[in-house]
Protein backbone atom coordinates (compact mmCIF):
# COMPACT_ATOMS: atom_id res chain seq x y z
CA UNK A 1 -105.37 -15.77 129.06
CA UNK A 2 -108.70 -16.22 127.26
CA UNK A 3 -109.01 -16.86 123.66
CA UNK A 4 -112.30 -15.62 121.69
CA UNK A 5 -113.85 -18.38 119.92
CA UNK A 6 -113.74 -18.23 116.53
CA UNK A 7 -116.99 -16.95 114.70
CA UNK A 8 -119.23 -19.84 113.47
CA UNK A 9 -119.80 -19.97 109.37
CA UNK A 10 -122.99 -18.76 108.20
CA UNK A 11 -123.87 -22.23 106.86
CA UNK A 12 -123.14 -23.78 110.23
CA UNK A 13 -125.44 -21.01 111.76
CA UNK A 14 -127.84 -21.73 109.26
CA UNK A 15 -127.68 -25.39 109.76
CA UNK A 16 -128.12 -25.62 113.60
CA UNK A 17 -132.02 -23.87 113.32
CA UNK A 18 -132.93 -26.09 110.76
CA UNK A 19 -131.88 -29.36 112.63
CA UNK A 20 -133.76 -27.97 115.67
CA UNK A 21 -136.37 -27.57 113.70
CA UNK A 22 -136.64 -30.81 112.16
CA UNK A 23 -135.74 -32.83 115.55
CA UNK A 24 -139.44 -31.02 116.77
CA UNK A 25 -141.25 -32.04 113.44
CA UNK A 26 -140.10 -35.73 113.75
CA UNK A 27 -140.82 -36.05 117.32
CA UNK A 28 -144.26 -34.18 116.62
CA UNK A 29 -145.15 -36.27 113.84
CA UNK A 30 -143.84 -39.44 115.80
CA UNK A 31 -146.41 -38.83 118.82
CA UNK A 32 -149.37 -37.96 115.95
CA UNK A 33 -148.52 -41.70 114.94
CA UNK A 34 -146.42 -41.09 111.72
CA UNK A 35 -142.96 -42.45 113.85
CA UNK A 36 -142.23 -44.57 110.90
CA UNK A 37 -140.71 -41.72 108.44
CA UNK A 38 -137.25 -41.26 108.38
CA UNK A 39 -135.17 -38.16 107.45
CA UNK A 40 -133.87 -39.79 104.30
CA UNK A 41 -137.51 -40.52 103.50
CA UNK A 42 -138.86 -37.10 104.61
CA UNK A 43 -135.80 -35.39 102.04
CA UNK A 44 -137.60 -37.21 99.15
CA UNK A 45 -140.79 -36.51 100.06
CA UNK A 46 -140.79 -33.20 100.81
CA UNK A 47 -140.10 -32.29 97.33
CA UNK A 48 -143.31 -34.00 95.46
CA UNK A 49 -144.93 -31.40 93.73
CA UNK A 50 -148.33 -31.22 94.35
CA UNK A 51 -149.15 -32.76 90.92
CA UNK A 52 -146.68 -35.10 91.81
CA UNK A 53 -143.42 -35.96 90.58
CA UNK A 54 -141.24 -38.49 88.63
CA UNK A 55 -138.71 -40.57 90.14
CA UNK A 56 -135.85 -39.01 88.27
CA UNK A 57 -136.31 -35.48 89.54
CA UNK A 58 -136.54 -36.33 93.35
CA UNK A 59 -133.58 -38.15 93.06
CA UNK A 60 -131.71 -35.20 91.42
CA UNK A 61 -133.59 -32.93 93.59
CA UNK A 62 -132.83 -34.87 96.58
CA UNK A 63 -129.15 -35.16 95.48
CA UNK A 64 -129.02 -39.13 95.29
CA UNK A 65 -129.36 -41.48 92.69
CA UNK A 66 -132.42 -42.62 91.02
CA UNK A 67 -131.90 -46.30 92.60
CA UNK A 68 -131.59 -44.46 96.25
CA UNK A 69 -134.92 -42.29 95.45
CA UNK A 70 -136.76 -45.84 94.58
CA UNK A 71 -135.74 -47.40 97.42
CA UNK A 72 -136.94 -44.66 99.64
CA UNK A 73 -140.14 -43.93 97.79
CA UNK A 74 -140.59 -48.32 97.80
CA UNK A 75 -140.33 -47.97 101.60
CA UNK A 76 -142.86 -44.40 101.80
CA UNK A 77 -145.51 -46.54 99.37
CA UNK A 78 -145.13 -49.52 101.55
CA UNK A 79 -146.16 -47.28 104.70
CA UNK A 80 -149.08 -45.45 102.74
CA UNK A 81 -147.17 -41.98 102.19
CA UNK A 82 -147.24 -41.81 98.31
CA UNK A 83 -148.65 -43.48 95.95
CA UNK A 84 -147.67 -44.62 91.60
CA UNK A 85 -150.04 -43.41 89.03
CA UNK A 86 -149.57 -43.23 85.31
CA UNK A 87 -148.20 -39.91 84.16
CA UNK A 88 -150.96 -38.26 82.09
CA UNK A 89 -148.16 -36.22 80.05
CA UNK A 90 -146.24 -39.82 78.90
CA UNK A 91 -148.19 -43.20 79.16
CA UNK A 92 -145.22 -44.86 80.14
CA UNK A 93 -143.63 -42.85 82.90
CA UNK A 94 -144.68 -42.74 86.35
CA UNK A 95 -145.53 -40.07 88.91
CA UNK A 96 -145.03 -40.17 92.44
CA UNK A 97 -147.98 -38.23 94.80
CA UNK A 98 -148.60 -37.53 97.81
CA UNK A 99 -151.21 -40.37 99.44
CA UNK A 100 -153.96 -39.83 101.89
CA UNK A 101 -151.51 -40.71 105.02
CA UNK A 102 -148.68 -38.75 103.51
CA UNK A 103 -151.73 -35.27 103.60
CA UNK A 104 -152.31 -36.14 106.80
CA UNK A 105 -148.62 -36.03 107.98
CA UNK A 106 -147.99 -32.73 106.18
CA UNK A 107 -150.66 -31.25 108.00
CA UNK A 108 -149.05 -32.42 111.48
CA UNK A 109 -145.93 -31.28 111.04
CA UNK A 110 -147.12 -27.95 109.17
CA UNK A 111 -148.53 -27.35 113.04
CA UNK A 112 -145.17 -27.70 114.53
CA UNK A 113 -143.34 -25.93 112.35
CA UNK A 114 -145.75 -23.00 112.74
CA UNK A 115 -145.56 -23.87 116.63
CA UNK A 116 -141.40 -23.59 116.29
CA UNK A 117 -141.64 -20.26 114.23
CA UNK A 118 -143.94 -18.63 116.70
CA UNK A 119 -141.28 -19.50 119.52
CA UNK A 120 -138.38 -18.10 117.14
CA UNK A 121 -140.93 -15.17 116.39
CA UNK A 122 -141.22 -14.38 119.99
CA UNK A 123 -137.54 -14.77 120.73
CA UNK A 124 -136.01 -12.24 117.90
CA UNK A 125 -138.98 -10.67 117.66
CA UNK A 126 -141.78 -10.06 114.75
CA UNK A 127 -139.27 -7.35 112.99
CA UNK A 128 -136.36 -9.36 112.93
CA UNK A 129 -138.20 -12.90 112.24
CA UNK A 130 -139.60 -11.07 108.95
CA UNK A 131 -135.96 -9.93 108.31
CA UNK A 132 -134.45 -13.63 108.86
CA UNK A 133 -137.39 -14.65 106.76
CA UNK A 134 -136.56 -12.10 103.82
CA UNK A 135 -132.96 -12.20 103.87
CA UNK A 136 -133.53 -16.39 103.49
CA UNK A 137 -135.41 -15.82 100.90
CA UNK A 138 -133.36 -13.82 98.55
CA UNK A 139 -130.60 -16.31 99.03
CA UNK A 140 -132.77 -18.96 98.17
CA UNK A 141 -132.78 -17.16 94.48
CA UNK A 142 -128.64 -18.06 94.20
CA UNK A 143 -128.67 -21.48 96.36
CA UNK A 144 -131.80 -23.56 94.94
CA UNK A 145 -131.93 -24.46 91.11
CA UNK A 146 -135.38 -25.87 92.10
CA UNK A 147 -136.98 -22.91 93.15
């Protein structure tokens, strides 16, 4: 007697792309040279705004504390990812940006993550990749206060 397997959750199915997806960017971006980033790191960084950001709102973006945040964005200054400057809206905060090294990174793994949608684009097809695209994106509206 066989039993059908029970139907995956739509986070789980959401989840398994995205890990795929990041697996290729950190092995891209590892043989471009940037191999010392680490996801942690990378889930800070990704969400400096291109003005930059302060500490507190990565940390609540990234959903850790404000000591975690430092810690990761002490070890992504060390390595030449982002840099401190003065805050030109309050003297006495700080903003985090994105550094010369920390450009060049994006720009690698923007090229793999186009290389890994063009693979998903020619497995489900243009039609259905701009439907998976769409559909993400009106969730995104209920499931990212960031947005």
């Amino acid at each position: 007697m066989s039993t059908v397997p029970e139907p995956l959750n739509v986070g789980l199915l959401m989840f398994l792309p995205y890990r795929a997806m990041e697996t290729r960017v950190f092995e891209g971006l590892a043989a471009a040279g940037f191999d010392d980033f680490t996801p942690a790191q990378a889930r800070v960084f990704q969400r400096i705004a291109s003005d930059g950001s302060r500490l507190t709102d990565l940390a609540a973006q990234a959903g850790i504390t404000k000591q975690s945040a430092g810690f990761l964005v002490d070890q992504l200054e060390r390595a030449g990812y982002v840099e401190r400057v003065p805050d030109p809206q309050d003297g006495r905060a700080r903003l985090v940006r994105v550094a010369e090294r920390g450009r060049r990174s994006v720009e690698a793994s923007r090229r793999i993550v186009a290389e890994v949608e063009a693979e998903w684009t020619a497995h489900l097809g243009v039609g259905r990749m701009a439907e998976l695209r769409s559909v993400l994106t009106d969730l995104r509206e209920i499931t990212d206060p960031w947005r």
